[in-house]
PDB file of N, CA and C in Angstrom:
ATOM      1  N   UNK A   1     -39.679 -91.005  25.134  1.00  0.00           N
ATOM      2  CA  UNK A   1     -38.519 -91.804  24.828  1.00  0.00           C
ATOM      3  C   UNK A   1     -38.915 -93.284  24.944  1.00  0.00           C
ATOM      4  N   UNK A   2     -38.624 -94.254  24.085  1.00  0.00           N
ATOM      5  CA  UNK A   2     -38.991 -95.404  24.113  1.00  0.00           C
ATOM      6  C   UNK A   2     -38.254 -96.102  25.236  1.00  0.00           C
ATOM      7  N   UNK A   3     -38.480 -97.088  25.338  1.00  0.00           N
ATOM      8  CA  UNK A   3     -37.700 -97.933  26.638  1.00  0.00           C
ATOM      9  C   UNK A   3     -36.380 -98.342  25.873  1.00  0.00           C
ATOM     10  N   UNK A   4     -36.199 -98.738  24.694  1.00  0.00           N
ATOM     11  CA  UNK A   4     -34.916 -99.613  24.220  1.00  0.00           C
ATOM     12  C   UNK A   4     -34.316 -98.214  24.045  1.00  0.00           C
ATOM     13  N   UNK A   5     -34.166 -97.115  23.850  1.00  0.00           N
ATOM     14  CA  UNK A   5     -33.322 -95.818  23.969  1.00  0.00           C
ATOM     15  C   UNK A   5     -33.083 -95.220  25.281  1.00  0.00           C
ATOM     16  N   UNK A   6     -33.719 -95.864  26.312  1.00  0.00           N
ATOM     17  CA  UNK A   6     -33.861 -95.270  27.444  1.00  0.00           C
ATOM     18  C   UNK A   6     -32.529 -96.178  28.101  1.00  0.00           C
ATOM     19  N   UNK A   7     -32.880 -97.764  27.806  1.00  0.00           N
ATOM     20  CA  UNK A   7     -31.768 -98.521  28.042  1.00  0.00           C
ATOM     21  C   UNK A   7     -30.322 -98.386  27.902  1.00  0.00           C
ATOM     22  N   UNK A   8     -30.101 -97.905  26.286  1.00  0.00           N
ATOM     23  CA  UNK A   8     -29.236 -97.710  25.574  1.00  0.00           C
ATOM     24  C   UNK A   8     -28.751 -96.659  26.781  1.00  0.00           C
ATOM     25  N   UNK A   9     -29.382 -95.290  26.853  1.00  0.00           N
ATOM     26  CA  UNK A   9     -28.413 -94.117  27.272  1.00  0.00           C
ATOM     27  C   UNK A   9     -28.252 -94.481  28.131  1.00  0.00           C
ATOM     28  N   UNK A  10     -29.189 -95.360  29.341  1.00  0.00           N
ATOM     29  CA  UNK A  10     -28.517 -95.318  31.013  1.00  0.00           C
ATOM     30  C   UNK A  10     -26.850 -96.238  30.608  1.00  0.00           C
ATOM     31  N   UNK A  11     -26.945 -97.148  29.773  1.00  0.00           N
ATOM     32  CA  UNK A  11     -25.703 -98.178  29.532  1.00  0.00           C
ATOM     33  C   UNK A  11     -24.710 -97.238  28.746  1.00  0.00           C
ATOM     34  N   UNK A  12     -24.828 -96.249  28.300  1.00  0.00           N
ATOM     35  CA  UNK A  12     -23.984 -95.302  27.662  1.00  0.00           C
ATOM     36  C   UNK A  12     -23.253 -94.485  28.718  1.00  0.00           C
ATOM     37  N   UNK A  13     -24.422 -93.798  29.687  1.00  0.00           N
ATOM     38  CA  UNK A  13     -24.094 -92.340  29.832  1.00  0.00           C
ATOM     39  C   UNK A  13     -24.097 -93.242  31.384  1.00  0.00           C
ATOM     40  N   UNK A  14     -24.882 -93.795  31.784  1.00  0.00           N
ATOM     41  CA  UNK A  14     -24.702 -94.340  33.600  1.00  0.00           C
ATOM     42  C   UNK A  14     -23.981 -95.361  34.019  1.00  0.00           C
ATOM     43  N   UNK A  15     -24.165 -96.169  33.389  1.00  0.00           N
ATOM     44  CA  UNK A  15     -23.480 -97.899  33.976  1.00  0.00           C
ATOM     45  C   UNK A  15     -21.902 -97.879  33.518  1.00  0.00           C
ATOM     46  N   UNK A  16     -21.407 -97.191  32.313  1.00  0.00           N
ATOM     47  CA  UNK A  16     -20.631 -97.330  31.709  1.00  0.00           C
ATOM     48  C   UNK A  16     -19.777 -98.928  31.723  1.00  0.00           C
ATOM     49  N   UNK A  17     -21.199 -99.554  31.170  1.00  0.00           N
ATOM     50  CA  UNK A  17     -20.949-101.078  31.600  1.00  0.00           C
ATOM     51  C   UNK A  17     -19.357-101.355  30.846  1.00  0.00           C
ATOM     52  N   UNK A  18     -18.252-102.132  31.153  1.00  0.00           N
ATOM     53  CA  UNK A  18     -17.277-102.301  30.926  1.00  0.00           C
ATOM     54  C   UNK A  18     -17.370-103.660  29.895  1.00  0.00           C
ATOM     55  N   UNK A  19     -18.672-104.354  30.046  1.00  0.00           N
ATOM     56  CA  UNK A  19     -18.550-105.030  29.273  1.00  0.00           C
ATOM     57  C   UNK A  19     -19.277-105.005  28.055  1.00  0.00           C
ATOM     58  N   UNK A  20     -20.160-104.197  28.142  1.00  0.00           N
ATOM     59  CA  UNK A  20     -20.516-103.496  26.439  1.00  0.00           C
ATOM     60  C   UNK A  20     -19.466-103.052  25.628  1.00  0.00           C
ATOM     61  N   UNK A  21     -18.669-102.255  26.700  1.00  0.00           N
ATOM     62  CA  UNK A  21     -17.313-101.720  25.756  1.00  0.00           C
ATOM     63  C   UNK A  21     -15.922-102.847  25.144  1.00  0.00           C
ATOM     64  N   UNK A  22     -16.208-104.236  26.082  1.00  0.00           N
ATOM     65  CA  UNK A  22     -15.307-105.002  24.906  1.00  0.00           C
ATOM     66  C   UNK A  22     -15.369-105.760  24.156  1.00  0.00           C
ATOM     67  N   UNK A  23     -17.046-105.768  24.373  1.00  0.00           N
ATOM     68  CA  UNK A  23     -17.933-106.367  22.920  1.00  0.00           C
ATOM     69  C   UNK A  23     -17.908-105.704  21.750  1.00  0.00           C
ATOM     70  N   UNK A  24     -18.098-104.513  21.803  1.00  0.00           N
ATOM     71  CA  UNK A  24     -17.998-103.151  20.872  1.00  0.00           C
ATOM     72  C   UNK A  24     -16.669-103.386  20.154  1.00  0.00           C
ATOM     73  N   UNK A  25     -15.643-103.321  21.075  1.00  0.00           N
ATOM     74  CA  UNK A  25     -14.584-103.511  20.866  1.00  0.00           C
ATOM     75  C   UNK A  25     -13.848-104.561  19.771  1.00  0.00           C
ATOM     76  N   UNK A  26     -14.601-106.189  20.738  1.00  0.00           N
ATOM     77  CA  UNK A  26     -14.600-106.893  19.437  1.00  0.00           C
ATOM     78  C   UNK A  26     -15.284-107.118  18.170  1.00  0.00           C
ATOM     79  N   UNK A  27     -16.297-106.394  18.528  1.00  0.00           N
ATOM     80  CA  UNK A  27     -17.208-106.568  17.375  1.00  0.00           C
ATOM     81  C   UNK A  27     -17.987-107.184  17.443  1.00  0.00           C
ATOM     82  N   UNK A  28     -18.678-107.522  18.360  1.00  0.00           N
ATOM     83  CA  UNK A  28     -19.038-108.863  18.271  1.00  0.00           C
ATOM     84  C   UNK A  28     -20.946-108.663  17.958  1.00  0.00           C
ATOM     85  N   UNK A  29     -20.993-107.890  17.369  1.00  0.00           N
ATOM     86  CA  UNK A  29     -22.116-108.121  15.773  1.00  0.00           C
ATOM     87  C   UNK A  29     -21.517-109.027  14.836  1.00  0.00           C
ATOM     88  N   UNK A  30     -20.454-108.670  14.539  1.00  0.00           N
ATOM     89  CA  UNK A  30     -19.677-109.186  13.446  1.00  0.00           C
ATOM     90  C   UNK A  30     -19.656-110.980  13.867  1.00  0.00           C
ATOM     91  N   UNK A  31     -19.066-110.939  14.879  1.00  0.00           N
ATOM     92  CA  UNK A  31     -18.873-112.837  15.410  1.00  0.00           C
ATOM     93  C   UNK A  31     -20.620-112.850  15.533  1.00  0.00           C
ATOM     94  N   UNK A  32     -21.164-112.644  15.514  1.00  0.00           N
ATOM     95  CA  UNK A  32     -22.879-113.020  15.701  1.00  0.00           C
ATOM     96  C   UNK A  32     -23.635-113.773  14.153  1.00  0.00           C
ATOM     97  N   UNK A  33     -23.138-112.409  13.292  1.00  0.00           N
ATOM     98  CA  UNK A  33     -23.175-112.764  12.171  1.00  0.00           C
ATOM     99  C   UNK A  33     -22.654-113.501  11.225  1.00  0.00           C
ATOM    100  N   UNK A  34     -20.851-113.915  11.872  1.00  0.00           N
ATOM    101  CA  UNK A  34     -20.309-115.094  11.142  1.00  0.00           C
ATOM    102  C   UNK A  34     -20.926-116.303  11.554  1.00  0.00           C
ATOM    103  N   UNK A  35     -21.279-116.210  12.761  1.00  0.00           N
ATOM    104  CA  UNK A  35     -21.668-117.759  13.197  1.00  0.00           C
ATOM    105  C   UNK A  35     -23.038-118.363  13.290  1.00  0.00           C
ATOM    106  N   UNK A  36     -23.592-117.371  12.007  1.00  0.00           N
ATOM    107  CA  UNK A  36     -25.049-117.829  11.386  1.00  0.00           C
ATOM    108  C   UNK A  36     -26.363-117.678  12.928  1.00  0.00           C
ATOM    109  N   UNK A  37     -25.982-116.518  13.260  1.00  0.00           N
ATOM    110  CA  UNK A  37     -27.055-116.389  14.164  1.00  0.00           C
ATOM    111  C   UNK A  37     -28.197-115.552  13.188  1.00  0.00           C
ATOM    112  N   UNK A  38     -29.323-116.180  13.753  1.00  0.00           N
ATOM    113  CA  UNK A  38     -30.218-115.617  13.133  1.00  0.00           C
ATOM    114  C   UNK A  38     -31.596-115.074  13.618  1.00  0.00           C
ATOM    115  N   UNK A  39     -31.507-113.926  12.675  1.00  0.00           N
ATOM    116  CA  UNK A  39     -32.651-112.985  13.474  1.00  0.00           C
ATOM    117  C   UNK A  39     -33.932-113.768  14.315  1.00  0.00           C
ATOM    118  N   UNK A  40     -34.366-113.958  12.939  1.00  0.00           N
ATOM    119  CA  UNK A  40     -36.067-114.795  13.256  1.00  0.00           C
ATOM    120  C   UNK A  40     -36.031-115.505  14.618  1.00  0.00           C
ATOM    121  N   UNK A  41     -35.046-116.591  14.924  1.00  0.00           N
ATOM    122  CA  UNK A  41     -34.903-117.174  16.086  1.00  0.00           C
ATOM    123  C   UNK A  41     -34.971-116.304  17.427  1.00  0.00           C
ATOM    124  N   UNK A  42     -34.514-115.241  17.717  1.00  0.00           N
ATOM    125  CA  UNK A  42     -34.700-114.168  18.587  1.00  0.00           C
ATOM    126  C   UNK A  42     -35.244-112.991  18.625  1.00  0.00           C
ATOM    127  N   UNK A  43     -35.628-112.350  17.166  1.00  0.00           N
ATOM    128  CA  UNK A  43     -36.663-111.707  17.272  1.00  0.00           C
ATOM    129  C   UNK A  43     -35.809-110.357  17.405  1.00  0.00           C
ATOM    130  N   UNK A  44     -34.577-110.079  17.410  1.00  0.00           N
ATOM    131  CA  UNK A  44     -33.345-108.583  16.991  1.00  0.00           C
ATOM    132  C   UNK A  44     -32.775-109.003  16.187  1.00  0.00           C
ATOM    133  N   UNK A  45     -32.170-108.181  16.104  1.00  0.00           N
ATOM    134  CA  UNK A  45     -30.923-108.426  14.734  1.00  0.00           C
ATOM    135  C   UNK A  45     -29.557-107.502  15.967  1.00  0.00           C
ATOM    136  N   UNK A  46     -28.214-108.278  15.306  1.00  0.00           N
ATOM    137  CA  UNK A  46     -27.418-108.686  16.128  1.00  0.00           C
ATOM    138  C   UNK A  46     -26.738-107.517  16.956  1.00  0.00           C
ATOM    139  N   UNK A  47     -26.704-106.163  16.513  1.00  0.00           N
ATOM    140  CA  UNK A  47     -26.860-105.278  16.977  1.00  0.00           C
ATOM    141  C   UNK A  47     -27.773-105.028  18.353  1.00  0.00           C
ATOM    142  N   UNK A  48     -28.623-105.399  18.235  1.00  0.00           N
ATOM    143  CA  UNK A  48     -29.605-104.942  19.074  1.00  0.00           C
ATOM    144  C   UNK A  48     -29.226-106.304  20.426  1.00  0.00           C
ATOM    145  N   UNK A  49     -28.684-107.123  20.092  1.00  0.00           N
ATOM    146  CA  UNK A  49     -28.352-107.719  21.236  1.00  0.00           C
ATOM    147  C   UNK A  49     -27.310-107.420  21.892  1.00  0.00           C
ATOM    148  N   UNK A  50     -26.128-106.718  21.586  1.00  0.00           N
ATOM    149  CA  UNK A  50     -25.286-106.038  22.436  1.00  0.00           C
ATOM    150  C   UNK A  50     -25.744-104.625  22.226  1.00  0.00           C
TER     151      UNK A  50
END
């Protein structure tokens, strides 16, 4: 299992971090991507940062 899937499930299935869920919530890929964030500069794409 890679480490960034390993992350993912403990924050899924263990932490049930509360604040992943009201990012999700808002979307906030979506606000990442309106407000001209951009990949290259960080090296994910906006997904991968929440």
């Amino acid at each position: 299992m890679r480490l960034d899937n390993f992350i993912q499930t403990a924050m899924n299935n263990v932490l049930k971090n509360p604040v992943l869920s009201v990012l999700r919530d808002i979307n906030f890929s979506s606000i990442l991507k309106q407000s001209n964030f951009i990949k290259r500069d960080i090296g994910k794409s906006p997904y991968l940062i929440i």
